[in-house]
C-alpha atoms as a PDB file:
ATOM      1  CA  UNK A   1     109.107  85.171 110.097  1.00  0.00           C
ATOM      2  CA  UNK A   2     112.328  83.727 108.731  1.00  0.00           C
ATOM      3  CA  UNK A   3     110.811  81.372 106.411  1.00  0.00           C
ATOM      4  CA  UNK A   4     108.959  85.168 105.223  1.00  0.00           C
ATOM      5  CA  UNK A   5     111.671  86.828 104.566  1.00  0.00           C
ATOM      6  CA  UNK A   6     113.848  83.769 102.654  1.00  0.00           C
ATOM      7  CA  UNK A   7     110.319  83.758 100.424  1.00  0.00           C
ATOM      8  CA  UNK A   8     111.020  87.763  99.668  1.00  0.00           C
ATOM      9  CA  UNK A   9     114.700  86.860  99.119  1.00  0.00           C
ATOM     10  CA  UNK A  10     114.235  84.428  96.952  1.00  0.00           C
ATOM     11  CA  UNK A  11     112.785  87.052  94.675  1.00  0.00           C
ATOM     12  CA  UNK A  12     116.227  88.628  94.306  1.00  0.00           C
ATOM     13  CA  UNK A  13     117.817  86.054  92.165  1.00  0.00           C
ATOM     14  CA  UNK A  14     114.683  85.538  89.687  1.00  0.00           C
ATOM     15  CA  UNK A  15     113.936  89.540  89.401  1.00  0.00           C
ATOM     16  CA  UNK A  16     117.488  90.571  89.012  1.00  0.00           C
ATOM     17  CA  UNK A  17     118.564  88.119  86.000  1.00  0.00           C
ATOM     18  CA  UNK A  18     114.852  88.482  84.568  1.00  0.00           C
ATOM     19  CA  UNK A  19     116.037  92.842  83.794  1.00  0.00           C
ATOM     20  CA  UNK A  20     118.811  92.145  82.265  1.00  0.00           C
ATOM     21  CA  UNK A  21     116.935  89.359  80.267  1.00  0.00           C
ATOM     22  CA  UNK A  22     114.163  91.758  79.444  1.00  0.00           C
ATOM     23  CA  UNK A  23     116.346  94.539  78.308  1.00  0.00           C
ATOM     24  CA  UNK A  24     118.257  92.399  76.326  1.00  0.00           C
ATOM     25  CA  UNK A  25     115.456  91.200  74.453  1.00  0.00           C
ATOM     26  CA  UNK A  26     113.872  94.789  73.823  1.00  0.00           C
ATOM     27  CA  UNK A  27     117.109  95.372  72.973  1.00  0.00           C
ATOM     28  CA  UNK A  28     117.479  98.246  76.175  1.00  0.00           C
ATOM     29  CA  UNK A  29     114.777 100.641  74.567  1.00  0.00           C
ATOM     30  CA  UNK A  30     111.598  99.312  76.577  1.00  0.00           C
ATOM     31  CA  UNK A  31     112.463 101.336  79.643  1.00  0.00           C
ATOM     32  CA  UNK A  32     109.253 101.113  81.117  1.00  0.00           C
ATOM     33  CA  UNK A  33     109.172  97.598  82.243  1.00  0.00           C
ATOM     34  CA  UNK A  34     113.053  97.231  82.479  1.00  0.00           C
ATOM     35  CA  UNK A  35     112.622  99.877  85.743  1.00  0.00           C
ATOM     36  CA  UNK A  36     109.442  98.298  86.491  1.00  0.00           C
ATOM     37  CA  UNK A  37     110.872  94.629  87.124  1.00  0.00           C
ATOM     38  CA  UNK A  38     113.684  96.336  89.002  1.00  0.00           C
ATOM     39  CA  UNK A  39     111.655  98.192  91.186  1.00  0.00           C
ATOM     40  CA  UNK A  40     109.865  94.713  91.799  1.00  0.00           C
ATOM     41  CA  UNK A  41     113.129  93.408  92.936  1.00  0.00           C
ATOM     42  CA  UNK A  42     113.964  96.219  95.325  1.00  0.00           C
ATOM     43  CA  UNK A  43     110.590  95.688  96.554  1.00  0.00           C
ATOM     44  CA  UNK A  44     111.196  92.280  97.682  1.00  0.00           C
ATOM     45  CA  UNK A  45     114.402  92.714  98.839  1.00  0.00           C
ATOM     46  CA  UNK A  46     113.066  95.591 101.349  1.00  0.00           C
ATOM     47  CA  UNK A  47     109.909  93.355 102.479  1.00  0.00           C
ATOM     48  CA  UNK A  48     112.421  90.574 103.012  1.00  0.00           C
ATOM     49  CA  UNK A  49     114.806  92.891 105.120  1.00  0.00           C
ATOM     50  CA  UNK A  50     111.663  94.036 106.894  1.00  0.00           C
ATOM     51  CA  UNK A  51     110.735  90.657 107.768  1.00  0.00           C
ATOM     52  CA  UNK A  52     114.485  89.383 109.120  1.00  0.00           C
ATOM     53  CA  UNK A  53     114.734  92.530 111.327  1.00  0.00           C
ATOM     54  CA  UNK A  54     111.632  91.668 112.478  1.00  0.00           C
ATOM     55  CA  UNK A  55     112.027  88.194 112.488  1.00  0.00           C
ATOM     56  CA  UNK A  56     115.351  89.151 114.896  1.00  0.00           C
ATOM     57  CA  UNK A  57     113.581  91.332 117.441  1.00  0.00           C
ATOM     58  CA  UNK A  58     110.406  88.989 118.220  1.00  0.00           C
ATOM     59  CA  UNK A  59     111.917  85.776 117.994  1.00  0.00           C
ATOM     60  CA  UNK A  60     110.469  82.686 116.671  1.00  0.00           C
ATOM     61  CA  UNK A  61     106.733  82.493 116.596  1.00  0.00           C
ATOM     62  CA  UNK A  62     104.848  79.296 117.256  1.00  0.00           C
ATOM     63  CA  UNK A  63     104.066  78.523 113.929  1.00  0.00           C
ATOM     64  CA  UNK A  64     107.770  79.200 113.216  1.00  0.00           C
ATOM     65  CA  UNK A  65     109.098  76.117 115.564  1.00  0.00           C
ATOM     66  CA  UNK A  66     108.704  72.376 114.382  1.00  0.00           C
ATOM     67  CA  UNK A  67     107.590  71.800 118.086  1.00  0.00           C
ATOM     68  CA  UNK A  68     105.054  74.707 118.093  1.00  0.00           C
ATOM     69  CA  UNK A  69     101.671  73.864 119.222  1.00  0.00           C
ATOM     70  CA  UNK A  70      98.491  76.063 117.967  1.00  0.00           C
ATOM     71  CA  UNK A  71      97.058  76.590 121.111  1.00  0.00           C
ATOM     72  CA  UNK A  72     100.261  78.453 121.940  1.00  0.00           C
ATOM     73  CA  UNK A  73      99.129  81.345 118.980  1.00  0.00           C
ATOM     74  CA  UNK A  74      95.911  81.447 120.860  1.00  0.00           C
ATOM     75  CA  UNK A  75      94.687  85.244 122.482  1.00  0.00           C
ATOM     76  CA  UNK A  76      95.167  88.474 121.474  1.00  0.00           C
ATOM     77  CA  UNK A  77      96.943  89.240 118.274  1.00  0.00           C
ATOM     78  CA  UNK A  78      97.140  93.044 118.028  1.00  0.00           C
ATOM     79  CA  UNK A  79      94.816  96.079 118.830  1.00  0.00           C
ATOM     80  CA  UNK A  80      92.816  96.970 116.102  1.00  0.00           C
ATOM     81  CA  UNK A  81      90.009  99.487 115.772  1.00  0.00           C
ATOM     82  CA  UNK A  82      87.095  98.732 114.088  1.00  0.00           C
ATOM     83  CA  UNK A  83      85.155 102.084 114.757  1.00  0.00           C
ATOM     84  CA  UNK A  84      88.014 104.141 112.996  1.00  0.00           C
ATOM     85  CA  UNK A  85      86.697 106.450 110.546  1.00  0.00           C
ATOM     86  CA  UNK A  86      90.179 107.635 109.268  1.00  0.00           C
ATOM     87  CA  UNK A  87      91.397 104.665 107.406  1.00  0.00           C
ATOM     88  CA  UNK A  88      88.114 105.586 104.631  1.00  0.00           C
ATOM     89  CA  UNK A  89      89.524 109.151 104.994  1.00  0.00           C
ATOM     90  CA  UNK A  90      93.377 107.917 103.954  1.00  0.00           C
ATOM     91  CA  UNK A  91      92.188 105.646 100.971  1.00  0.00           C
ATOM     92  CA  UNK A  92      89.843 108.413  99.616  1.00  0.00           C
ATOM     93  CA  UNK A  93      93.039 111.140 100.040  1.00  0.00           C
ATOM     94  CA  UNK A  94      95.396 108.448  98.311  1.00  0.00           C
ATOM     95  CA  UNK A  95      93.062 107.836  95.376  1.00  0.00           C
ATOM     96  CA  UNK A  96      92.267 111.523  95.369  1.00  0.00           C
ATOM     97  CA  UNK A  97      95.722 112.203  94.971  1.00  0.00           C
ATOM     98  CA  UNK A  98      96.187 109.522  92.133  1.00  0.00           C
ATOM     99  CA  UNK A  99      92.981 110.896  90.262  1.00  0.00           C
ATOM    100  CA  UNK A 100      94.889 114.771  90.554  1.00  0.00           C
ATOM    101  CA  UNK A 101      98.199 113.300  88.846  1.00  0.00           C
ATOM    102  CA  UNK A 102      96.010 112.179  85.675  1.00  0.00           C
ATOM    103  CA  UNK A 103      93.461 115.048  85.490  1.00  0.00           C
ATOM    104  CA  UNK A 104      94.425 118.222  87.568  1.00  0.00           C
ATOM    105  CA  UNK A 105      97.378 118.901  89.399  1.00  0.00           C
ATOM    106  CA  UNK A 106      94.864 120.932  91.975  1.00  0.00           C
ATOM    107  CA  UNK A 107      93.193 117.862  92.700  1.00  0.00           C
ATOM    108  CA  UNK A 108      95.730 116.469  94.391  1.00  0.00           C
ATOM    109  CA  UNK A 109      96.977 119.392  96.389  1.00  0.00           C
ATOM    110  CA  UNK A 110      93.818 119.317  98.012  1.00  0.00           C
ATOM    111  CA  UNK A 111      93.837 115.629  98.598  1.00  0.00           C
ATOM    112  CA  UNK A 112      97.773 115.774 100.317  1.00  0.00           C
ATOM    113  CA  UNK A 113      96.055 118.248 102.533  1.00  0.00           C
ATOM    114  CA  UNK A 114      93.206 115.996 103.416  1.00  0.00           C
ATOM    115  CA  UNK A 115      95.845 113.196 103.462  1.00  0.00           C
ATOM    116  CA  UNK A 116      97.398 114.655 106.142  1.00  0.00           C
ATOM    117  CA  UNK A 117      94.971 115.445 108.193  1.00  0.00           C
ATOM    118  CA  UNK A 118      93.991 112.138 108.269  1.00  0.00           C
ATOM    119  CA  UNK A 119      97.381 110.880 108.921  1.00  0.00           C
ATOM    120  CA  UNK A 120      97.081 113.056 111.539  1.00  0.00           C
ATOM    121  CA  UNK A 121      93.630 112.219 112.754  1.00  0.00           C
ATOM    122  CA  UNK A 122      94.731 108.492 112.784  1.00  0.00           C
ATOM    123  CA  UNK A 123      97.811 108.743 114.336  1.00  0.00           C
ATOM    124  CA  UNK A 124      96.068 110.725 117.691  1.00  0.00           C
ATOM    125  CA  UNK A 125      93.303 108.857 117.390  1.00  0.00           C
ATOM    126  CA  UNK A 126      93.646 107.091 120.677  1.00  0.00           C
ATOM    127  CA  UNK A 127      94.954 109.949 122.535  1.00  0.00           C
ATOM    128  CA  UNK A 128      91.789 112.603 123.288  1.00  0.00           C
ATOM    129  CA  UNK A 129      87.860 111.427 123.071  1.00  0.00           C
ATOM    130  CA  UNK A 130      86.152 108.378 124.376  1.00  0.00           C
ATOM    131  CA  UNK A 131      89.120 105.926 123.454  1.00  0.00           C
ATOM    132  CA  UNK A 132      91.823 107.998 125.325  1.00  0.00           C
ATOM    133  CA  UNK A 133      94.516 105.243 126.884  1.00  0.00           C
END
């Protein structure tokens, strides 16, 4: 994941330069996009720190050596659920909650409520019913 994370980094010196470029050229009155392209740089300077840490506490993958093989990537790769209803349950709450900020505050008060109880729902998902571990 190093090779990740220098990718995200490298956004730092492009995005950084490219504000001050931008609000020089709109002559620091176009606030909307000068924030916008900074937020883009924070953004890839937290994925990139995200991706070192993690890079640091799993080590290098196969893919990440020069003498990695593929077979050595082979097997499991992470436990996912495919039955889960709750994901459908977040992305309805989350767009819910974006439709309530443009038409009714009300609307999304009802879908942080629903949001949470599917964070909720998701989170225990594995701990009562059928797929108890």
């Amino acid at each position: 994941m190093k090779f990740e994370a220098r990718l995200f980094y490298l956004g730092l010196p492009f995005f950084v330069p490219v504000v001050f470029i931008y609000g020089f050229m709109t002559n620091w009155n176009e606030w909307v996009g000068i924030m916008g392209i900074a937020l883009v740089a924070g953004l890839a300077a937290m994925i990139g720190f995200y991706l070192n840490l993690t890079a640091k506490r799993v080590g290098p993958r196969p893919e990440d050596r020069l003498d990695g093989d593929i077979a050595e990537g082979a097997g499991p790769q992470g436990h996912f659920s495919p039955w889960s209803w709750w994901p459908i349950v977040m992305a309805a709450s989350c767009a819910g909650l974006f439709l309530g900020l443009a038409v009714g505050f009300w609307i999304s008060m009802i879908s942080v409520v629903f949001g949470v109880i599917a964070l909720v729902g998701w989170t225990f998902e594995y701990s009562r019913g059928d797929h108890a571990h």
